[in-house]
PDB file of N, CA and C in Angstrom:
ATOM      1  N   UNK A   1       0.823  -1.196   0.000  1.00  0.00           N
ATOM      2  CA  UNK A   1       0.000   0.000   0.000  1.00  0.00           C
ATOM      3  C   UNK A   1       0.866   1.257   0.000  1.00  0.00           C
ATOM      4  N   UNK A   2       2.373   0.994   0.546  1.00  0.00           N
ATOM      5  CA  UNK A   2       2.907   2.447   0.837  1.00  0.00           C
ATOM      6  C   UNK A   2       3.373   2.515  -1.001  1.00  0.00           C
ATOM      7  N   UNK A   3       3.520   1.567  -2.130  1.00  0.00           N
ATOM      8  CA  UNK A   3       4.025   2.025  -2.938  1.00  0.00           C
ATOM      9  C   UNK A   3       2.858   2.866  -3.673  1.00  0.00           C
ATOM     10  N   UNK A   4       1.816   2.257  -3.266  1.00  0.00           N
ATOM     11  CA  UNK A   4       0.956   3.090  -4.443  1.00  0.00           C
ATOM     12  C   UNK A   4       0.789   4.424  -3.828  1.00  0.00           C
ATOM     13  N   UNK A   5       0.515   4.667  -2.371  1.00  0.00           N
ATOM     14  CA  UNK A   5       0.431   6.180  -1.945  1.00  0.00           C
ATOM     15  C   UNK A   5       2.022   6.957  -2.732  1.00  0.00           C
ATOM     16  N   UNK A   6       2.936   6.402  -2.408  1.00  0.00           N
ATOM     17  CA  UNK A   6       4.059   7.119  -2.879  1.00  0.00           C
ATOM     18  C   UNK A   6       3.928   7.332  -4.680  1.00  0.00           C
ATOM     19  N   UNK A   7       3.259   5.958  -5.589  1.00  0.00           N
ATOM     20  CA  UNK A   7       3.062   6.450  -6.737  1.00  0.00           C
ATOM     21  C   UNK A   7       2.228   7.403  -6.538  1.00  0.00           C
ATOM     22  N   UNK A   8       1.100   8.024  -5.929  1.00  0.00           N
ATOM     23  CA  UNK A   8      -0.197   9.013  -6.465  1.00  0.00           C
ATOM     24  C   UNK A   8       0.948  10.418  -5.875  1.00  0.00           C
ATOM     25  N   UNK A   9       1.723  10.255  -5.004  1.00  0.00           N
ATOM     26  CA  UNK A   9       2.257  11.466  -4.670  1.00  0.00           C
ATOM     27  C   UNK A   9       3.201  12.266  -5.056  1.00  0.00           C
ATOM     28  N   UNK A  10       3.992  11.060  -5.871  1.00  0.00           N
ATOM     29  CA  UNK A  10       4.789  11.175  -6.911  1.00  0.00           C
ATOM     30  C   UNK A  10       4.688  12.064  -8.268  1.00  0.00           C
ATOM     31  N   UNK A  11       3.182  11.279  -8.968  1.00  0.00           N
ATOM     32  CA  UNK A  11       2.589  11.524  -9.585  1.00  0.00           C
ATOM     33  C   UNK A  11       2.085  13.206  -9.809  1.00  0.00           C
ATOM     34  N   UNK A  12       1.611  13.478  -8.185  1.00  0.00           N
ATOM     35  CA  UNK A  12       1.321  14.318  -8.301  1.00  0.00           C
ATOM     36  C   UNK A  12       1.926  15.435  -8.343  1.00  0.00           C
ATOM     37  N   UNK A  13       3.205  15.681  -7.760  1.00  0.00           N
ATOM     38  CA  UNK A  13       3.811  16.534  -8.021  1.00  0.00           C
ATOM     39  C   UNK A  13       4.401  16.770  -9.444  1.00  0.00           C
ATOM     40  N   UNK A  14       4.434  15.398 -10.324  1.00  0.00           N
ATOM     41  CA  UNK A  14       4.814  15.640 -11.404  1.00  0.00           C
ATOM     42  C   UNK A  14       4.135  16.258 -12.229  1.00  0.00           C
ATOM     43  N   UNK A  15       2.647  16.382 -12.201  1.00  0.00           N
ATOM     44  CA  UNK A  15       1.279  16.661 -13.063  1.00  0.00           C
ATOM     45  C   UNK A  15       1.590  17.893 -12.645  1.00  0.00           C
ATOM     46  N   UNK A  16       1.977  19.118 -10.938  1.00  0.00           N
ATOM     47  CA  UNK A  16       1.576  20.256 -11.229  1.00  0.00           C
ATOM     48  C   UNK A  16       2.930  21.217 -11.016  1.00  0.00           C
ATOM     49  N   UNK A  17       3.712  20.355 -10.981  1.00  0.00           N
ATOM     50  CA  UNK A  17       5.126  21.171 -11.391  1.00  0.00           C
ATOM     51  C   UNK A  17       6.301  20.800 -12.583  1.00  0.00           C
ATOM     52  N   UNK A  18       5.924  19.931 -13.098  1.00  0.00           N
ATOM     53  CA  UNK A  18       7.137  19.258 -13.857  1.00  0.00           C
ATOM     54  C   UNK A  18       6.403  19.430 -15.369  1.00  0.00           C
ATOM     55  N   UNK A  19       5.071  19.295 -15.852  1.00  0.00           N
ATOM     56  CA  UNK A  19       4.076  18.973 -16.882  1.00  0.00           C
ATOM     57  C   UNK A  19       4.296  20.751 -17.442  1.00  0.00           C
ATOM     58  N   UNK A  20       4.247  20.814 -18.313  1.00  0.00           N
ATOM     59  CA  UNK A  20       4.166  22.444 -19.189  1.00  0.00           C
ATOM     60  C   UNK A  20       2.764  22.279 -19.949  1.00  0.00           C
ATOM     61  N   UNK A  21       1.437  22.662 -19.654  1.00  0.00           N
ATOM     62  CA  UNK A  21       0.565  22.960 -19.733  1.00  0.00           C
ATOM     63  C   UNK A  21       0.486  23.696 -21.220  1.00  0.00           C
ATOM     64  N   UNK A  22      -0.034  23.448 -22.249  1.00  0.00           N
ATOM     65  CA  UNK A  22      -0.471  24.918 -23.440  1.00  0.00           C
ATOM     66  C   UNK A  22      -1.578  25.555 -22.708  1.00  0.00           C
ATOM     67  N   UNK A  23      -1.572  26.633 -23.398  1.00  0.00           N
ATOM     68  CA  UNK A  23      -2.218  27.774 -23.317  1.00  0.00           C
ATOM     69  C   UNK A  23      -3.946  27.796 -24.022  1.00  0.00           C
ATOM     70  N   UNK A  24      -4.696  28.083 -23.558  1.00  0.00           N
ATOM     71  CA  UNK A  24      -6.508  28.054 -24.209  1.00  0.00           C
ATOM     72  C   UNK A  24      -6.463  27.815 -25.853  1.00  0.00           C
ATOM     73  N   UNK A  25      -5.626  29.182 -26.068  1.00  0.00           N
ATOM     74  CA  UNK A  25      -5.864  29.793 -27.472  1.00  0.00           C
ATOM     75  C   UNK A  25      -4.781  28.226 -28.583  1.00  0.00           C
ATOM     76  N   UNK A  26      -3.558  28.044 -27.981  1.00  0.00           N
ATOM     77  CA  UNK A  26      -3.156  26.804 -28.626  1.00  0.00           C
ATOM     78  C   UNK A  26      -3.999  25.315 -28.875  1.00  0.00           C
ATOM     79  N   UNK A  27      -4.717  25.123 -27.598  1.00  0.00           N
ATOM     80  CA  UNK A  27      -5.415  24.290 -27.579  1.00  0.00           C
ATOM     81  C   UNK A  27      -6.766  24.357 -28.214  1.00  0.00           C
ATOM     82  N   UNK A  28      -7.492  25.537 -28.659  1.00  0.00           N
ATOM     83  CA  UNK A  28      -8.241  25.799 -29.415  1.00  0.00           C
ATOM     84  C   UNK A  28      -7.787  25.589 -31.576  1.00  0.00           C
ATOM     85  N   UNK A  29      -6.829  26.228 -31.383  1.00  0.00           N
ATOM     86  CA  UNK A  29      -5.815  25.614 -32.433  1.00  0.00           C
ATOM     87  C   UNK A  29      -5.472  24.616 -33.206  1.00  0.00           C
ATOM     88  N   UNK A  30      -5.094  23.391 -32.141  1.00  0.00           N
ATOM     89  CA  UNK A  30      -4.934  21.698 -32.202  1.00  0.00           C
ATOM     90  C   UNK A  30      -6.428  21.312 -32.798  1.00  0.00           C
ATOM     91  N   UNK A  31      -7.259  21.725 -31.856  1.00  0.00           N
ATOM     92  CA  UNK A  31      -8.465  21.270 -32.413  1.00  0.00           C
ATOM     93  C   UNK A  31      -9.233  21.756 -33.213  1.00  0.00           C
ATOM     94  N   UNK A  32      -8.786  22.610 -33.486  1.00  0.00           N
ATOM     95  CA  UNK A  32      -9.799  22.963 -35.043  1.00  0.00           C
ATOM     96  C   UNK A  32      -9.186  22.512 -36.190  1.00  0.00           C
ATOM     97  N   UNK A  33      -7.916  22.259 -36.044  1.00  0.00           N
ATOM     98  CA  UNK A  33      -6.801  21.659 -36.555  1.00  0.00           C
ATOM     99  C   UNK A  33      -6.920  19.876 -36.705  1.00  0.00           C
ATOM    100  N   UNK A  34      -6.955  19.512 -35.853  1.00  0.00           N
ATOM    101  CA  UNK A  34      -7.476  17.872 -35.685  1.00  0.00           C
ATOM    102  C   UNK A  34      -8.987  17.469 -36.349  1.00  0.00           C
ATOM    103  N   UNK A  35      -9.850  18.773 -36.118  1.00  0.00           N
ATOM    104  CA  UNK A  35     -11.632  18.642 -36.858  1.00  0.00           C
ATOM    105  C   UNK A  35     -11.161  18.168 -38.265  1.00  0.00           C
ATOM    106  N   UNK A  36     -10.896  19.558 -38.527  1.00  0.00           N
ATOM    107  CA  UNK A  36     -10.747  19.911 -40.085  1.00  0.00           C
ATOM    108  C   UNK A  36      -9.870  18.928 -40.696  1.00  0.00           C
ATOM    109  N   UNK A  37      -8.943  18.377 -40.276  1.00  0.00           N
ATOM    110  CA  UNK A  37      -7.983  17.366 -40.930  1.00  0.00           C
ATOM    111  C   UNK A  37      -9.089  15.954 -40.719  1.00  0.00           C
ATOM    112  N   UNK A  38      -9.965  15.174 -39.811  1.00  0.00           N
ATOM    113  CA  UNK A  38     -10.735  14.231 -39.489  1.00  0.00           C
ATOM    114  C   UNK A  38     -12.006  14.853 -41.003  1.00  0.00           C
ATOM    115  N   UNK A  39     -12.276  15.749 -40.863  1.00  0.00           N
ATOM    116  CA  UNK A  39     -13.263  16.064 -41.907  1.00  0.00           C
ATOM    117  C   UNK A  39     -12.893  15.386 -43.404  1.00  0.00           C
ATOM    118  N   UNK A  40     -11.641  16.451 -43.612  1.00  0.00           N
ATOM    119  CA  UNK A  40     -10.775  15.440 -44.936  1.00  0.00           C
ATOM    120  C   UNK A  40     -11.317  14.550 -45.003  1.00  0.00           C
ATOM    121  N   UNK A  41     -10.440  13.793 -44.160  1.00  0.00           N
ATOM    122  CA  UNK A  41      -9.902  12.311 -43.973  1.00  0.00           C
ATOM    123  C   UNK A  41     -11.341  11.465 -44.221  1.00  0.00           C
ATOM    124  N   UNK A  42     -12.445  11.960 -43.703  1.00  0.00           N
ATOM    125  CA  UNK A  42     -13.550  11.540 -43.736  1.00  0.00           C
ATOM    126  C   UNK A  42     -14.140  11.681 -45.055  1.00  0.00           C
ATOM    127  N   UNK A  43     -14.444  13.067 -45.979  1.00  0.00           N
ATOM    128  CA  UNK A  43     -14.883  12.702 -47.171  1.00  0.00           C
ATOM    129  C   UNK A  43     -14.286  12.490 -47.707  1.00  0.00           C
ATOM    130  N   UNK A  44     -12.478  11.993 -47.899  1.00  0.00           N
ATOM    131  CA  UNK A  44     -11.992  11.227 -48.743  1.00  0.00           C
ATOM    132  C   UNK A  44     -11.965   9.514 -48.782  1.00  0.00           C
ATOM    133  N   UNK A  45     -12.511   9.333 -47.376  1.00  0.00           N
ATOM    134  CA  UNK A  45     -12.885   8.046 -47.582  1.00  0.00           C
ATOM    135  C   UNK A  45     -14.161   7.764 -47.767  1.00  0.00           C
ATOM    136  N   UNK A  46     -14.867   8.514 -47.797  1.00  0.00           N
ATOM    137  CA  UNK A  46     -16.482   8.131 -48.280  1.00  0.00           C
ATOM    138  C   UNK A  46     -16.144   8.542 -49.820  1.00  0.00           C
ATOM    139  N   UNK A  47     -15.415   9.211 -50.610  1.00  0.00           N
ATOM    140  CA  UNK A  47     -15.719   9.268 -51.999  1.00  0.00           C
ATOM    141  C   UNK A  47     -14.892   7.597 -52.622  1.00  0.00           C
ATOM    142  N   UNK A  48     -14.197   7.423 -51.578  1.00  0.00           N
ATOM    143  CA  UNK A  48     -13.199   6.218 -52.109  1.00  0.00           C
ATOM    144  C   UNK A  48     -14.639   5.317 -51.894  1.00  0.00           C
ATOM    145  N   UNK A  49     -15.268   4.945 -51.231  1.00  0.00           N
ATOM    146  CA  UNK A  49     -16.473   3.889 -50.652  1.00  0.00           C
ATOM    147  C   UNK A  49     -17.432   4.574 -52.059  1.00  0.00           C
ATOM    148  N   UNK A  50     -17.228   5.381 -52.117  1.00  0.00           N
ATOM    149  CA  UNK A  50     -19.135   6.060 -53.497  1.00  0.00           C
ATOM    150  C   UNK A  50     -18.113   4.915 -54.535  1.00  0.00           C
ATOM    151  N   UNK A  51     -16.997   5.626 -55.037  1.00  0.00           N
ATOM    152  CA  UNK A  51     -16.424   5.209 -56.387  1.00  0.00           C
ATOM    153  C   UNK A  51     -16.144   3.373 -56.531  1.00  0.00           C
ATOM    154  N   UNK A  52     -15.666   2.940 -55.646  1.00  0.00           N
ATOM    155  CA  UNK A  52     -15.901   1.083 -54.895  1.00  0.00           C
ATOM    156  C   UNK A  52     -17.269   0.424 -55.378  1.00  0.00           C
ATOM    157  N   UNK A  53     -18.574   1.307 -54.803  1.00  0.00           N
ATOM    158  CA  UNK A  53     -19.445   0.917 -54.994  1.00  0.00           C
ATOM    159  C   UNK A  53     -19.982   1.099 -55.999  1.00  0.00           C
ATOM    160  N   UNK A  54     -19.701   2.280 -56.645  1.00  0.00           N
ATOM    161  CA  UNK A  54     -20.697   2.257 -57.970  1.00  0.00           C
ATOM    162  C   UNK A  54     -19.571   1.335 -58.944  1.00  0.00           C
ATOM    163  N   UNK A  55     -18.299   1.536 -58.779  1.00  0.00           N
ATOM    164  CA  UNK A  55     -17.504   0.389 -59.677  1.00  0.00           C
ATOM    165  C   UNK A  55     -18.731  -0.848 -59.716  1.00  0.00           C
ATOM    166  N   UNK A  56     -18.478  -1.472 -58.401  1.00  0.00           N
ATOM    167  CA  UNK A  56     -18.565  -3.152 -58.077  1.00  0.00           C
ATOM    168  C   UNK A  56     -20.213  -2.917 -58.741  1.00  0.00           C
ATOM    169  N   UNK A  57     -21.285  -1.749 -58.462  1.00  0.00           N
ATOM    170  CA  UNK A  57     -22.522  -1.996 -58.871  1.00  0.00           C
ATOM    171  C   UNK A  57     -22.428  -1.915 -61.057  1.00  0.00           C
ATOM    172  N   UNK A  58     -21.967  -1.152 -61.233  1.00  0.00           N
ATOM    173  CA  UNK A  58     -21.406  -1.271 -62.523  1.00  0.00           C
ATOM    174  C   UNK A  58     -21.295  -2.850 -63.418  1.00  0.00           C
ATOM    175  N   UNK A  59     -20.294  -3.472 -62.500  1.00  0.00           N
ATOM    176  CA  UNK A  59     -19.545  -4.361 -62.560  1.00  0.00           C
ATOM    177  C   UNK A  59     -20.811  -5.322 -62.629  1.00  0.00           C
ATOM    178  N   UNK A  60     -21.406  -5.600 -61.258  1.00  0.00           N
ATOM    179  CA  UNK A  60     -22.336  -6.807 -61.192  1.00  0.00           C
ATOM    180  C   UNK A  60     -23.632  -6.410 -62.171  1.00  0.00           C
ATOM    181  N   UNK A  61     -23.553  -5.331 -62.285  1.00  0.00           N
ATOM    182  CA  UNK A  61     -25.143  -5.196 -63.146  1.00  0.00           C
ATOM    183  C   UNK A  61     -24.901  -5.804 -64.639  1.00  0.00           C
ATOM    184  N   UNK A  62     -23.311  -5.728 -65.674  1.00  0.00           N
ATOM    185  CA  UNK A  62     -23.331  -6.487 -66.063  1.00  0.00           C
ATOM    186  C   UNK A  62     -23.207  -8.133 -66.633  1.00  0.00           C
ATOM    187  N   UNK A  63     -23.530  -8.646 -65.850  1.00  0.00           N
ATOM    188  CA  UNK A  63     -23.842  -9.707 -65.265  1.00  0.00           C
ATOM    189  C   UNK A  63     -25.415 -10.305 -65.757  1.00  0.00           C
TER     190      UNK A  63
END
């Protein structure tokens, strides 16, 4: 039991003196930054899934 009190106390001093925190406006930043890049990422894989499917429907219709 004494190691884990010594890990949380450990811990804790590391989280509020050792850790360098960003700032609101950076962290507002990252994430509009992380949206907008997930957005991409997102309708470029749904046009890859449209073009797949209408291939393969293409494909099987002549058949």
């Amino acid at each position: 039991m004494s190691n884990f009190t010594s890990l949380i106390k450990e811990s804790w001093v590391e989280v509020t003196e050792h850790v360098t925190w960003p700032k609101f406006s950076e962290l507002q930043a990252s994430s509009i930054l992380v949206l907008v890049a997930s957005l991409i990422f997102a309708i470029l894989v749904g046009l890859v899934d449209l073009a797949f499917k209408s291939g393969l429907d293409l494909f099987y219709s002549s058949f």
